[in-house]
N, C-alpha and C. Protein backbone atom coordinates (compact mmCIF):
# COMPACT_ATOMS: atom_id res chain seq x y z
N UNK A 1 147.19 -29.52 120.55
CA UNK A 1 147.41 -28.08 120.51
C UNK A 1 148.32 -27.67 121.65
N UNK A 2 148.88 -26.33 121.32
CA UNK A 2 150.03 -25.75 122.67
C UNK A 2 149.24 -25.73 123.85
N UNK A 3 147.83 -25.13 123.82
CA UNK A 3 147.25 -25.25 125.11
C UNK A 3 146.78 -26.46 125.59
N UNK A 4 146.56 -27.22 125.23
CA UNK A 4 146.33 -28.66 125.82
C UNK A 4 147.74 -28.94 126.34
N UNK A 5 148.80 -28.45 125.94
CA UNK A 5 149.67 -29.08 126.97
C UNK A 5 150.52 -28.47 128.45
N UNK A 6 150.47 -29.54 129.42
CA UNK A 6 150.40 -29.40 130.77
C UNK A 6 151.02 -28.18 130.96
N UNK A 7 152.40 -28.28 130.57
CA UNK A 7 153.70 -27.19 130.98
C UNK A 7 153.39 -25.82 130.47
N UNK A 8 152.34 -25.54 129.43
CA UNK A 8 152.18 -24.39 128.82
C UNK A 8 151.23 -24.08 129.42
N UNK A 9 150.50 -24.53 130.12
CA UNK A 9 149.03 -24.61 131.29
C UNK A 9 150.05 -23.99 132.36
N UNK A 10 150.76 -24.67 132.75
CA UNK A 10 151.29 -23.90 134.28
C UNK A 10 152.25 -22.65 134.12
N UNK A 11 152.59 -22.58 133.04
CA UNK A 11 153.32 -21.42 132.75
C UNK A 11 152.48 -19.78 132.57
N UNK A 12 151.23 -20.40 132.41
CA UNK A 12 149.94 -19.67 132.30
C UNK A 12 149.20 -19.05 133.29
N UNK A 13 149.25 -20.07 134.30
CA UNK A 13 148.62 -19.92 135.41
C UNK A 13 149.86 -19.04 136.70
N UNK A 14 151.07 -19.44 136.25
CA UNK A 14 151.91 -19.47 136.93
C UNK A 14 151.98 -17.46 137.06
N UNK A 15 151.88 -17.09 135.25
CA UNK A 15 152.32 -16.21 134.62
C UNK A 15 150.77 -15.35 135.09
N UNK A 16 149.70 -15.72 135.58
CA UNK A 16 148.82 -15.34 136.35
C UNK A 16 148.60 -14.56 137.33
N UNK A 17 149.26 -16.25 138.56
CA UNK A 17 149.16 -15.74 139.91
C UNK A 17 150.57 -14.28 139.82
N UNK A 18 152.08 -14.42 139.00
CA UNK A 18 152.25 -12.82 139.70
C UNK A 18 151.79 -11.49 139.14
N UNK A 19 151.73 -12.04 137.97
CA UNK A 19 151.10 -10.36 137.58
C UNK A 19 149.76 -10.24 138.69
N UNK A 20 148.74 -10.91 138.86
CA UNK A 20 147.90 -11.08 140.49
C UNK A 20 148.90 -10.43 141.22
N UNK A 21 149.67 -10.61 142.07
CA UNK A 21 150.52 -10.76 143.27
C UNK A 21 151.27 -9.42 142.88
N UNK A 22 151.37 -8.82 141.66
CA UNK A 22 152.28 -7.71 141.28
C UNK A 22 151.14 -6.84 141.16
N UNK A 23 149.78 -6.39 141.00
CA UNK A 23 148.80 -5.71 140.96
C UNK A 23 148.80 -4.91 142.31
N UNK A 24 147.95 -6.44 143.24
CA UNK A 24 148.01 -6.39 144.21
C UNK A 24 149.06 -5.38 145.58
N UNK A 25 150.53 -6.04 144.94
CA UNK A 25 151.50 -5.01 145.72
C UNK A 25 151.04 -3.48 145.27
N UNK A 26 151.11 -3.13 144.07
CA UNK A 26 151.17 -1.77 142.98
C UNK A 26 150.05 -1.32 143.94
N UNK A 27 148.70 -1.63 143.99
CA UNK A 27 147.55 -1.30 144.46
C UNK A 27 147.71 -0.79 145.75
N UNK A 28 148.85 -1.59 146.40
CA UNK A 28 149.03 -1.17 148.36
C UNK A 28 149.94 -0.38 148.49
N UNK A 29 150.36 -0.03 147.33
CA UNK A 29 151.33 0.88 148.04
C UNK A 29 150.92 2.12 147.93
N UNK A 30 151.44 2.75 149.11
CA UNK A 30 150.14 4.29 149.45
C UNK A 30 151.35 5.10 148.61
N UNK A 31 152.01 5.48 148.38
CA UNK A 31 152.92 6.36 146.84
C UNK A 31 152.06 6.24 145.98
N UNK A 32 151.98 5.16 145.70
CA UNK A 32 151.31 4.99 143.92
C UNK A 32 149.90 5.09 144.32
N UNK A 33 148.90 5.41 145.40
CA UNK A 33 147.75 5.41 145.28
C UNK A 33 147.71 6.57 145.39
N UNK A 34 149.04 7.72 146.53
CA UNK A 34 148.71 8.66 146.58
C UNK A 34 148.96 9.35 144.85
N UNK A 35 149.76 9.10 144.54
CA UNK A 35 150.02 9.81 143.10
C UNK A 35 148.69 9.27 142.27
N UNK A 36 148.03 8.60 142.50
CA UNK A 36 146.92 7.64 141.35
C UNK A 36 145.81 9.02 141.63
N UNK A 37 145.57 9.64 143.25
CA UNK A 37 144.45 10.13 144.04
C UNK A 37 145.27 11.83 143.39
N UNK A 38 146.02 12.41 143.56
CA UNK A 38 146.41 13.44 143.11
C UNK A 38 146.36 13.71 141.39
N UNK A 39 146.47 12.28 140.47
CA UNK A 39 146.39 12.82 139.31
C UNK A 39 145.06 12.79 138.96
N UNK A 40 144.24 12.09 139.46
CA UNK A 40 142.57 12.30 139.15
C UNK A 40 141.80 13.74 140.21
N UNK A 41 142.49 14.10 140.77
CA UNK A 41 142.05 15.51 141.67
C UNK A 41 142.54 16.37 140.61
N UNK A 42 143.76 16.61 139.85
CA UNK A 42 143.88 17.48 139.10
C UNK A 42 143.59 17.32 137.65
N UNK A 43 142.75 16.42 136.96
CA UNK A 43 142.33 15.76 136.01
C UNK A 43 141.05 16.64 135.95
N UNK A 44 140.39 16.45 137.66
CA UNK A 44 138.75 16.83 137.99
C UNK A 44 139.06 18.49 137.38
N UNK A 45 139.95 18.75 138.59
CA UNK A 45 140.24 20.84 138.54
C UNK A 45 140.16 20.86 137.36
N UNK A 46 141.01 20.52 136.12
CA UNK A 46 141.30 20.62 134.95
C UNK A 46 140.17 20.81 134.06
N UNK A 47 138.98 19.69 134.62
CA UNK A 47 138.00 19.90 133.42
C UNK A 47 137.29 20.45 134.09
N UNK A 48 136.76 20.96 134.99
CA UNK A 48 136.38 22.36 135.64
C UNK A 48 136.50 22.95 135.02
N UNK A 49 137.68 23.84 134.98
CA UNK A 49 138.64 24.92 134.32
C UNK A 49 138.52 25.12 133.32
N UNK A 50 138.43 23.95 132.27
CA UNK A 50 137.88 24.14 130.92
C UNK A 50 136.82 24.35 130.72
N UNK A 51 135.62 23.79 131.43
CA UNK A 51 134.43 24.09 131.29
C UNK A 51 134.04 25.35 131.44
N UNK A 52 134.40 25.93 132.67
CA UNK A 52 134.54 27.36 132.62
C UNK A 52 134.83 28.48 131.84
N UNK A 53 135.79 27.88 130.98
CA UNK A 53 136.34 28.96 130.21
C UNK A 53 135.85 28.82 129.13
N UNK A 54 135.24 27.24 128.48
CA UNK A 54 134.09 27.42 127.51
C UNK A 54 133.07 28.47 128.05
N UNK A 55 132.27 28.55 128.76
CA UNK A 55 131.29 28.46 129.07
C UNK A 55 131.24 30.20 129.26
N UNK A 56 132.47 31.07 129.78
CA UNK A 56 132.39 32.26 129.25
C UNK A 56 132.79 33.02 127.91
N UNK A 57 133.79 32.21 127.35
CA UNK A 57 133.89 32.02 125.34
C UNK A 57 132.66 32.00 124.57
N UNK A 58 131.98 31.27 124.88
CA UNK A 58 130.18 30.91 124.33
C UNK A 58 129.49 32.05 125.24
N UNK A 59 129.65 32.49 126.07
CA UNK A 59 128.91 34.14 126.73
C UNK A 59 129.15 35.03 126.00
N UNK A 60 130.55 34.85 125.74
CA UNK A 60 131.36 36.42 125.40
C UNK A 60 130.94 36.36 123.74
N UNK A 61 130.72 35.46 123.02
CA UNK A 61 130.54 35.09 121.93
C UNK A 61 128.77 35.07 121.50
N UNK A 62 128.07 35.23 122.99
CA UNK A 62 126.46 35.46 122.90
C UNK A 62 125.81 34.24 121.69
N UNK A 63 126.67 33.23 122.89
CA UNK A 63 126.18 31.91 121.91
C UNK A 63 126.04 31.26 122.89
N UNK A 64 124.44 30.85 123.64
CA UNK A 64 123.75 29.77 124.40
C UNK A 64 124.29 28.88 125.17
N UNK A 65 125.08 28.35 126.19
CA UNK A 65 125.26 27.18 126.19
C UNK A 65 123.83 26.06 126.39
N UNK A 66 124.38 25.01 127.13
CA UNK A 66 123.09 24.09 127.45
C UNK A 66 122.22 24.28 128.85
N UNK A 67 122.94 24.77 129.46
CA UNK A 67 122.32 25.49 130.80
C UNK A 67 121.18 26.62 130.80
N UNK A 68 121.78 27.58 129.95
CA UNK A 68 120.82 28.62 129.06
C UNK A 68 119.96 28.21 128.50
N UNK A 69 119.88 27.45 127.31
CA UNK A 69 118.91 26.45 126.70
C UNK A 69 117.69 25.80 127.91
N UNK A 70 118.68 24.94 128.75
CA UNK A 70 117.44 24.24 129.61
C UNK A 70 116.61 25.52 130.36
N UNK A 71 117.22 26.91 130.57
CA UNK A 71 116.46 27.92 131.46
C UNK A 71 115.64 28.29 131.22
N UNK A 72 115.54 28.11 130.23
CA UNK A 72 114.93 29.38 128.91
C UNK A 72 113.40 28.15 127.97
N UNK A 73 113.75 26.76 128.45
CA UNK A 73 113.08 25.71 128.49
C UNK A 73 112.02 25.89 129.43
N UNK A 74 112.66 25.96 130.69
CA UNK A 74 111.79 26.05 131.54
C UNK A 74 110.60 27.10 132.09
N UNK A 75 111.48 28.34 131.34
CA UNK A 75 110.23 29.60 131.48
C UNK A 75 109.60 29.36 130.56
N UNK A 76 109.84 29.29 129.27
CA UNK A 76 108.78 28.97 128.02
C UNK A 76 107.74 27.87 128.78
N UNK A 77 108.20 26.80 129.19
CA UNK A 77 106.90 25.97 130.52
C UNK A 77 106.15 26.66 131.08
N UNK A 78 106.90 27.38 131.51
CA UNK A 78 105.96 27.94 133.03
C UNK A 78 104.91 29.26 132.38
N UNK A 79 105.44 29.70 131.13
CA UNK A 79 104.52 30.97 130.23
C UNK A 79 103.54 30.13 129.52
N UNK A 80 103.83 28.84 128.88
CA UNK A 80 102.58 28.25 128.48
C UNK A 80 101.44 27.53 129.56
N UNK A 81 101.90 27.47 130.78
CA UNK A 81 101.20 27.42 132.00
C UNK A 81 100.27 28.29 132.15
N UNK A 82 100.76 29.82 132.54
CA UNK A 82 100.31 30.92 132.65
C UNK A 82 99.33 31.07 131.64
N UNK A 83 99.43 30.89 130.16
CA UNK A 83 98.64 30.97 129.22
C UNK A 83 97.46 30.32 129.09
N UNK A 84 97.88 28.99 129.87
CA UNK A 84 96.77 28.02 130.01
C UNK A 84 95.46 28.46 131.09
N UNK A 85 95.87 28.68 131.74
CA UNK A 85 95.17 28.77 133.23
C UNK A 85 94.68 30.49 132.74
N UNK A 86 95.18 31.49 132.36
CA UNK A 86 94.66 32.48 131.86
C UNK A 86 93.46 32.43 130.53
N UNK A 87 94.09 31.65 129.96
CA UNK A 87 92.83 31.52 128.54
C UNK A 87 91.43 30.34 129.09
N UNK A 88 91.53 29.49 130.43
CA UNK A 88 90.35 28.87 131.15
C UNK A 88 90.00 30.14 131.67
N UNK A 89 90.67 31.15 132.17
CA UNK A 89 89.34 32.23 133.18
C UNK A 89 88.80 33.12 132.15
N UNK A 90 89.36 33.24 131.25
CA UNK A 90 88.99 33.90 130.12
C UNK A 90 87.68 33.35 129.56
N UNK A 91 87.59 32.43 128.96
CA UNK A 91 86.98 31.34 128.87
C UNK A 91 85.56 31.50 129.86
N UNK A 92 85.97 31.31 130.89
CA UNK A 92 85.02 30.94 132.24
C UNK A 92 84.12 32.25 131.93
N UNK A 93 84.61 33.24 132.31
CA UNK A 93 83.87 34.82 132.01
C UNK A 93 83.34 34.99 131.19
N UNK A 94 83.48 34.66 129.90
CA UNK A 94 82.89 34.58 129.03
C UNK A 94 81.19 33.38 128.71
N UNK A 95 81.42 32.67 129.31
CA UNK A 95 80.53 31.87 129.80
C UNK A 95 79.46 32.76 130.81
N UNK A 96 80.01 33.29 131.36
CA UNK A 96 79.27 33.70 132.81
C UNK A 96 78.45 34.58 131.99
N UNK A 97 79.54 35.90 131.01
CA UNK A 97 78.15 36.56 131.20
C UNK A 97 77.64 36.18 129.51
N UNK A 98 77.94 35.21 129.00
CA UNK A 98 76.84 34.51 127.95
C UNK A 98 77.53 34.98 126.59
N UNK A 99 78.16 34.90 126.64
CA UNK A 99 79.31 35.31 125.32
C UNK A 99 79.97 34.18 124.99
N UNK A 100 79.64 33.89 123.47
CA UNK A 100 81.03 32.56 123.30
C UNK A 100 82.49 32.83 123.31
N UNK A 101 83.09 32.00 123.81
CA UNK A 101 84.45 31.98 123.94
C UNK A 101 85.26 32.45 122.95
N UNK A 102 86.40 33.20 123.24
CA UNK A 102 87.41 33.28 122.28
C UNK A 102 87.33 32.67 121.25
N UNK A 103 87.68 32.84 119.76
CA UNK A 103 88.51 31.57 119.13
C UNK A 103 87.21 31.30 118.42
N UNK A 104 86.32 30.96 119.17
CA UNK A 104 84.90 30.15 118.29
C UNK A 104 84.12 31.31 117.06
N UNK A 105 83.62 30.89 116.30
CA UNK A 105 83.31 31.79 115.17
C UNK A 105 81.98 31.79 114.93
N UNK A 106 81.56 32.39 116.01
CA UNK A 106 79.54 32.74 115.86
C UNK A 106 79.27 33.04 114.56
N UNK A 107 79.73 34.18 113.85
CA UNK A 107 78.84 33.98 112.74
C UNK A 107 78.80 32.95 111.82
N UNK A 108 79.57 32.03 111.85
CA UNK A 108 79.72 31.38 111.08
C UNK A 108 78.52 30.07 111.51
N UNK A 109 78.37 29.90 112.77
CA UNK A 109 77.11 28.98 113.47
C UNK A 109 75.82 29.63 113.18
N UNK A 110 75.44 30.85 112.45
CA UNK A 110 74.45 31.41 112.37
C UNK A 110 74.01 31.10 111.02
């Protein structure tokens, strides 16, 4: 086969080390890193910018984004919390002064 033979082996390796050695230079040179560091800074701004301007399009449009969603997640949490811990004292009082609890259906135990 072509690769089993020697000369097409070193032409390989050869054809290796400079693209290696041509990286390498590309990589050190502070031009091309500074231009590499400036087009990913304005890549970042960019999708900022867009995000933003979704994000008041979907306001202005009184359509949710995912931020809204997770907020609105988290109070619905914190109200079924409240609900919880309110329907135990509820509960509790009802106990105390000898009344069955909410929910349960005495006449029906009678």
């Amino acid at each position: 086969m072509l690769r089993d033979n020697p000369l097409f082996k070193k032409m390989i390796e050869t054809g290796e080390d400079r693209m290696s050695k041509l990286a390498q230079d590309f990589l050190a040179n502070e031009r091309v890193m500074g231009v590499v560091q400036k087009t990913v800074s304005a890549a970042l701004e960019a999708k900022g910018l867009v995000e933003r301007k979704v994000q008041t399009a979907l306001s202005n449009m009184n359509i949710p984004t995912a931020g809204d969603v997770r907020k609105l997640e988290g109070k619905i949490e914190e109200l079924e919390k409240v609900f919880e811990t309110l329907t135990g004292k509820v509960g509790e009082l009802q106990r105390e002064n000898g009344k069955p609890p909410s929910g349960s259906n005495s006449t029906a135990q009678q």
